[in-house]
PDB file of N, CA and C in Angstrom:
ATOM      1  N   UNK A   1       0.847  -1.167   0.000  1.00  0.00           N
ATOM      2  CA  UNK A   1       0.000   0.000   0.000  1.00  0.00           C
ATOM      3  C   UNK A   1       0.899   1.238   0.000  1.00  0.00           C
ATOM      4  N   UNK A   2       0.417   2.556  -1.177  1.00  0.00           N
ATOM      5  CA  UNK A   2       1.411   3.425  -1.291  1.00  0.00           C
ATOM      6  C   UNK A   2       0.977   4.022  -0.110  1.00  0.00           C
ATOM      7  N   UNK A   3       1.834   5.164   0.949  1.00  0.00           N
ATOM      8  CA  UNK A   3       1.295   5.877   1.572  1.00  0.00           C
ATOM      9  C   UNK A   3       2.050   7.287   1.821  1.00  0.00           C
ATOM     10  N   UNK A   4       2.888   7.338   1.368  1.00  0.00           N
ATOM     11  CA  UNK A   4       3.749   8.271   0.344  1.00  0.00           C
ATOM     12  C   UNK A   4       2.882   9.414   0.690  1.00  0.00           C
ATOM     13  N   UNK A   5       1.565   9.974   0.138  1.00  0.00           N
ATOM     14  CA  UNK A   5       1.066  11.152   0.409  1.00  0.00           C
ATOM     15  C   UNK A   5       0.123  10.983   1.868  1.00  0.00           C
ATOM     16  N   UNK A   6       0.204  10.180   2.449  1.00  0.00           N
ATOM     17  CA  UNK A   6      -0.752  10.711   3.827  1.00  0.00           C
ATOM     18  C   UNK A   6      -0.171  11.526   4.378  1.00  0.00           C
ATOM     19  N   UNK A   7      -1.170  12.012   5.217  1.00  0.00           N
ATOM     20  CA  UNK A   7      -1.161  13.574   5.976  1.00  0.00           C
ATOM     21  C   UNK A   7      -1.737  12.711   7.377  1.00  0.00           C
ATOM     22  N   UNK A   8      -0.483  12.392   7.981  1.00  0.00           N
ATOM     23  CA  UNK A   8      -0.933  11.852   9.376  1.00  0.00           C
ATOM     24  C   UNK A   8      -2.028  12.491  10.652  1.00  0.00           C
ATOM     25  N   UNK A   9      -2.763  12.726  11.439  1.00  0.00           N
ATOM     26  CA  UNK A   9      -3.098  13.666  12.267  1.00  0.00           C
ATOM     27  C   UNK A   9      -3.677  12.834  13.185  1.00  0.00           C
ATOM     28  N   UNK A  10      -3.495  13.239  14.687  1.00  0.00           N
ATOM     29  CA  UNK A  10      -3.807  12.186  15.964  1.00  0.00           C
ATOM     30  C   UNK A  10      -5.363  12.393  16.306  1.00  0.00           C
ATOM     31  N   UNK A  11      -5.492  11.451  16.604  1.00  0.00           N
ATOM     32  CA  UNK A  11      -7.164  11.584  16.830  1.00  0.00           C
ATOM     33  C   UNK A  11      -7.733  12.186  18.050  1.00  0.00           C
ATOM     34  N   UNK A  12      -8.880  12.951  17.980  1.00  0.00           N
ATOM     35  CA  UNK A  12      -9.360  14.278  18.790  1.00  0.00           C
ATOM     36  C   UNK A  12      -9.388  13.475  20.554  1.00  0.00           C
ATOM     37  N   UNK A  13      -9.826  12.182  20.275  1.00  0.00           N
ATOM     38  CA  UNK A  13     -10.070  11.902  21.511  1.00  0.00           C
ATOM     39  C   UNK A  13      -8.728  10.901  22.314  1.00  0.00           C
ATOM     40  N   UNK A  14      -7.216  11.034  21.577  1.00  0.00           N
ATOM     41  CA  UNK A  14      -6.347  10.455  22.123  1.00  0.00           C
ATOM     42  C   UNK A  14      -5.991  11.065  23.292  1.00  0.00           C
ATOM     43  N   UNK A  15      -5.055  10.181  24.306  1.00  0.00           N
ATOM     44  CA  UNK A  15      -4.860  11.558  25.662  1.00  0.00           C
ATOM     45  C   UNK A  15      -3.198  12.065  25.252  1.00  0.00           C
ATOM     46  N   UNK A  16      -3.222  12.880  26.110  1.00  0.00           N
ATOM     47  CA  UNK A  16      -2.256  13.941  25.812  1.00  0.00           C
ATOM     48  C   UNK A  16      -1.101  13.838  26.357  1.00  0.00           C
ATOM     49  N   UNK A  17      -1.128  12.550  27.011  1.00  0.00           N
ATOM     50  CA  UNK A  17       0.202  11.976  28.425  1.00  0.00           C
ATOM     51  C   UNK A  17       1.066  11.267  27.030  1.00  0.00           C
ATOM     52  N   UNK A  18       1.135  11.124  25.794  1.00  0.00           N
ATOM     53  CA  UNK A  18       1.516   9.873  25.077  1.00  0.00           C
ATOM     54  C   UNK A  18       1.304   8.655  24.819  1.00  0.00           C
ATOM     55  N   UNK A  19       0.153   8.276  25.493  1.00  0.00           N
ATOM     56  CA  UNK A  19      -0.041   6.853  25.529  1.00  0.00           C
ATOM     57  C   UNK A  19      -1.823   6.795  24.778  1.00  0.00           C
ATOM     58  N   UNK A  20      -1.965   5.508  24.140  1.00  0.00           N
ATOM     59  CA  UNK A  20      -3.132   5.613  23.668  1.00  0.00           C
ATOM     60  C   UNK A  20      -3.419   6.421  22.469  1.00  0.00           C
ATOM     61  N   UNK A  21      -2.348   6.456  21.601  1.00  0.00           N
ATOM     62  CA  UNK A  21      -2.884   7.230  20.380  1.00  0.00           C
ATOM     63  C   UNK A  21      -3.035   7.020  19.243  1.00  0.00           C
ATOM     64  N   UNK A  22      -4.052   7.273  18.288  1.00  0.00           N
ATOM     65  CA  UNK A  22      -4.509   6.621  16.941  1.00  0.00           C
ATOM     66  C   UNK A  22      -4.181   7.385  16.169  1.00  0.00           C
ATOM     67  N   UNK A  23      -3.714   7.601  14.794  1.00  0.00           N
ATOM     68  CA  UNK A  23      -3.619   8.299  14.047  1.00  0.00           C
ATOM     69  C   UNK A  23      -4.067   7.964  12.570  1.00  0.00           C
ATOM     70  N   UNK A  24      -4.670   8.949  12.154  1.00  0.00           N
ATOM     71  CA  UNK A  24      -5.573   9.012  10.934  1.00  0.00           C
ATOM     72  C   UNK A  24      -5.283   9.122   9.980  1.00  0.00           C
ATOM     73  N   UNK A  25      -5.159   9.030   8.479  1.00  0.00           N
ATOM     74  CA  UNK A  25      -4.998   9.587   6.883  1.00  0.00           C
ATOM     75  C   UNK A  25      -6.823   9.777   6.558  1.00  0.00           C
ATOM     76  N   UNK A  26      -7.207  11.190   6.488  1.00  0.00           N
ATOM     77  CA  UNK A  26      -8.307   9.877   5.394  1.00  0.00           C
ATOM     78  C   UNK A  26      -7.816  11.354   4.249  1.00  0.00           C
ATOM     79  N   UNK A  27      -6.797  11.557   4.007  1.00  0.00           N
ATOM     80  CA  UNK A  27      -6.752  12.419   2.693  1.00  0.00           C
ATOM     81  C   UNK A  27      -6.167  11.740   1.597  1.00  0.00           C
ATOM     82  N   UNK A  28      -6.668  10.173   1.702  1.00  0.00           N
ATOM     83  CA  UNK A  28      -6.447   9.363   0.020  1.00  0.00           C
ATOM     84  C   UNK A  28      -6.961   8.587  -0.321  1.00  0.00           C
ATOM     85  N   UNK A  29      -7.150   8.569  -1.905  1.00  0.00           N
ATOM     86  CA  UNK A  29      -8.732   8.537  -2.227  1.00  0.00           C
ATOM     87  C   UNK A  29      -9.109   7.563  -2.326  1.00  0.00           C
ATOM     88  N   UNK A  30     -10.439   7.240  -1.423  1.00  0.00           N
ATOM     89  CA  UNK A  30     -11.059   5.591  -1.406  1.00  0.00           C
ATOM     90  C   UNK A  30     -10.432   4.850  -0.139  1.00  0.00           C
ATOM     91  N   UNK A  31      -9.530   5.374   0.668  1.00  0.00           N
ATOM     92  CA  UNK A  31      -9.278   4.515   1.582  1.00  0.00           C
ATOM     93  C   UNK A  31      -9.077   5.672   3.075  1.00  0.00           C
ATOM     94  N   UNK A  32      -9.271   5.152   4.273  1.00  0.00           N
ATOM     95  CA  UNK A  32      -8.904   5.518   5.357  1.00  0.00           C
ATOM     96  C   UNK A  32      -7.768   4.736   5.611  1.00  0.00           C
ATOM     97  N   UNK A  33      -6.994   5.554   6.150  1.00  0.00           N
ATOM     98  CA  UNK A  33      -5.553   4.918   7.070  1.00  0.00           C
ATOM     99  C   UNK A  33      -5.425   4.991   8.509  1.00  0.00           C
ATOM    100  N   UNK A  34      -5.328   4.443   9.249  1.00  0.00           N
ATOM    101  CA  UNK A  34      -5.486   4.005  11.044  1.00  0.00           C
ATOM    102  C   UNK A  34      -4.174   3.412  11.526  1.00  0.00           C
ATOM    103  N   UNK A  35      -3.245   3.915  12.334  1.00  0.00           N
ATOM    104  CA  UNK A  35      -1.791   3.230  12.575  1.00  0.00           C
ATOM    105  C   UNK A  35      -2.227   3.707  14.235  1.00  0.00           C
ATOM    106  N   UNK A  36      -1.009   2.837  14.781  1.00  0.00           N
ATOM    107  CA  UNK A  36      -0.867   3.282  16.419  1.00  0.00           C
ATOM    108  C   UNK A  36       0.282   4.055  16.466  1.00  0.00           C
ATOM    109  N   UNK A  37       0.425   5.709  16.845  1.00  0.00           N
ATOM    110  CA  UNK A  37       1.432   6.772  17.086  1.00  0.00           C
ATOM    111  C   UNK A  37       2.619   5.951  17.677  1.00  0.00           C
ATOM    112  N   UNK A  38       2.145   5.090  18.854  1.00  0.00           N
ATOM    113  CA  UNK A  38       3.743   4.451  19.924  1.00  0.00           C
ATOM    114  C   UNK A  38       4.721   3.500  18.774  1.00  0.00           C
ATOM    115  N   UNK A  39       4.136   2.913  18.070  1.00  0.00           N
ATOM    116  CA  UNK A  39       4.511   1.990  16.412  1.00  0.00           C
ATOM    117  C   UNK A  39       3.908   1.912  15.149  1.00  0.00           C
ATOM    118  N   UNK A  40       4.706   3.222  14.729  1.00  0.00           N
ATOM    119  CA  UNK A  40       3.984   3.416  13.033  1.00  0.00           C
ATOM    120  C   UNK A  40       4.343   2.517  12.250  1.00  0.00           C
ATOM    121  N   UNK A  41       5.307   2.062  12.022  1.00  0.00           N
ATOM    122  CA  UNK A  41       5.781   0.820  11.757  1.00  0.00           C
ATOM    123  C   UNK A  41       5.130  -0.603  11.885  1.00  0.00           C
ATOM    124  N   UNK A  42       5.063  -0.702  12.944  1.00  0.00           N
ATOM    125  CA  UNK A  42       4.010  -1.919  13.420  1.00  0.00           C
ATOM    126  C   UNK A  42       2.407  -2.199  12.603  1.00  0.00           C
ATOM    127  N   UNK A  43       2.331  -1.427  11.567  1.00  0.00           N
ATOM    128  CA  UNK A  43       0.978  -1.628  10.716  1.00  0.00           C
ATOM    129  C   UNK A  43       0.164  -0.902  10.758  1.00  0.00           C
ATOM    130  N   UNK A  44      -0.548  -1.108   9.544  1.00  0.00           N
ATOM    131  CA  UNK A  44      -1.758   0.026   9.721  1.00  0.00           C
ATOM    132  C   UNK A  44      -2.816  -0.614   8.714  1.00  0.00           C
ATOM    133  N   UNK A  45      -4.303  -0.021   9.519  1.00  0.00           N
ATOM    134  CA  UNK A  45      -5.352  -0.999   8.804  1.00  0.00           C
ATOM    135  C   UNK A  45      -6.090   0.350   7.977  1.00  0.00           C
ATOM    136  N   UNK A  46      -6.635  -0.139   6.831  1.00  0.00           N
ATOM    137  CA  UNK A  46      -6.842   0.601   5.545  1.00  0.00           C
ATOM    138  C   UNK A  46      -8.520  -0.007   5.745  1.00  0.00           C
ATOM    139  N   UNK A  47      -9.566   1.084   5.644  1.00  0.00           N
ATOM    140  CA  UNK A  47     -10.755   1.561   5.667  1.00  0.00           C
ATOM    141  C   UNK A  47     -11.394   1.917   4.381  1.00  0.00           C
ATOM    142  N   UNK A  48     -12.587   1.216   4.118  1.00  0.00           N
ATOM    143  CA  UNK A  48     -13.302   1.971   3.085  1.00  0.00           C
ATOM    144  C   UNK A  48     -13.925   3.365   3.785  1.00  0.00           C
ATOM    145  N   UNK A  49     -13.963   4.675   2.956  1.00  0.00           N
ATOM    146  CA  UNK A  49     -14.290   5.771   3.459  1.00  0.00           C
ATOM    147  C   UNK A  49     -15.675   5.195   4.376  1.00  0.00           C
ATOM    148  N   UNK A  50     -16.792   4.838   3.865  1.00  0.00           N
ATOM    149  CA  UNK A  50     -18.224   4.532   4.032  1.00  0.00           C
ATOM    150  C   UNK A  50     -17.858   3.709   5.647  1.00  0.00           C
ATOM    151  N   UNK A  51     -16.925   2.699   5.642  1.00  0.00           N
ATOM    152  CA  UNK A  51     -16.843   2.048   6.613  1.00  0.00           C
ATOM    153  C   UNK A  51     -16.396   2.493   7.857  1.00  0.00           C
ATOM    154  N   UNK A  52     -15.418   3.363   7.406  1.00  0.00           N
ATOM    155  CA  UNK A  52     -14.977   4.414   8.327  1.00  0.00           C
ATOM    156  C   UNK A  52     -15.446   5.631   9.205  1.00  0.00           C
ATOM    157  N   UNK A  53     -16.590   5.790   8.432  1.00  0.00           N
ATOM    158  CA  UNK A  53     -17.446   6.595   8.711  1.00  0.00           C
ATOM    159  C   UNK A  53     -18.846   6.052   9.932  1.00  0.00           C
ATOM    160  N   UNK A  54     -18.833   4.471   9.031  1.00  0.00           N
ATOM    161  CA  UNK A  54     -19.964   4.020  10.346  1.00  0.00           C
ATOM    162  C   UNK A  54     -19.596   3.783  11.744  1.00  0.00           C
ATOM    163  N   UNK A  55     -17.977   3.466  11.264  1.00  0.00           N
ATOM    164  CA  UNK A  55     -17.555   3.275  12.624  1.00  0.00           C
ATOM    165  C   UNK A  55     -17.497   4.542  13.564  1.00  0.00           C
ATOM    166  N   UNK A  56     -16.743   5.606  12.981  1.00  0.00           N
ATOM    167  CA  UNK A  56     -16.804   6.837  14.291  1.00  0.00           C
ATOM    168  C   UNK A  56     -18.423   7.205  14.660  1.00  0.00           C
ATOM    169  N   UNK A  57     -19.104   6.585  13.863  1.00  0.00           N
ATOM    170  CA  UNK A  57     -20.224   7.136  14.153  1.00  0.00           C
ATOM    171  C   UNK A  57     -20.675   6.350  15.310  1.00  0.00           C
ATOM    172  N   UNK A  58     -20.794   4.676  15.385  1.00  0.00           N
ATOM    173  CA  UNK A  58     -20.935   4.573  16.423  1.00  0.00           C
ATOM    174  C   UNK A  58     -20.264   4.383  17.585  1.00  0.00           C
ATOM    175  N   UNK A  59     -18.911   4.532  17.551  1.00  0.00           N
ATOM    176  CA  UNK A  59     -17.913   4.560  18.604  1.00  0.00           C
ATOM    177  C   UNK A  59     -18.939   6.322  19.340  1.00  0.00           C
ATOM    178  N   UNK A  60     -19.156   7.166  18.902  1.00  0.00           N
ATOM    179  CA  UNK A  60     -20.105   8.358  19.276  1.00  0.00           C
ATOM    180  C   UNK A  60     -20.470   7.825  20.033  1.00  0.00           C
ATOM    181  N   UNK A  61     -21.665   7.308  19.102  1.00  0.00           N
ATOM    182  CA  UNK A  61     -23.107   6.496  20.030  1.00  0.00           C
ATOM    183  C   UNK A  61     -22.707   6.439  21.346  1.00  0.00           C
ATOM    184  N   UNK A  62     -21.652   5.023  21.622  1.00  0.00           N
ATOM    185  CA  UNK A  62     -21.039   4.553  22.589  1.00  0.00           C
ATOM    186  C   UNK A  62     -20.532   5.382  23.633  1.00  0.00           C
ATOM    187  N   UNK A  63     -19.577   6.238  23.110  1.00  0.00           N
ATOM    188  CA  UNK A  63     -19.705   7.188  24.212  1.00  0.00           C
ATOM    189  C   UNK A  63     -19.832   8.069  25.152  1.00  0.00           C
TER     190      UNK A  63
END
């Protein structure tokens, strides 16, 4: 997977101590990008936009 142009950015509800943080792409086209900040390296799972979308929606719900 190319990822060459993502535009990384940490997610609104990570905490601010360093620990616990998700980080986002969705600026390429047709896919969301999701890695863990502590190991970017360690992988990252690729999202259909639509899917990506149901999910924050109900992670909301939830909390």
């Amino acid at each position: 997977m190319d990822m060459t142009d993502a535009r990384w950015r940490t997610a609104t509800r990570s905490s601010n101590n360093g620990g616990d943080c998700v980080e986002v792409a969705d600026n390429l086209p047709g896919r969301v990008l999701v890695r863990d900040s502590k190991d970017r390296d360690g992988g990252t799972l690729s999202f259909a936009p639509d899917a990506w979308r149901a999910f924050v929606a109900s992670v909301g719900r939830a909390g």
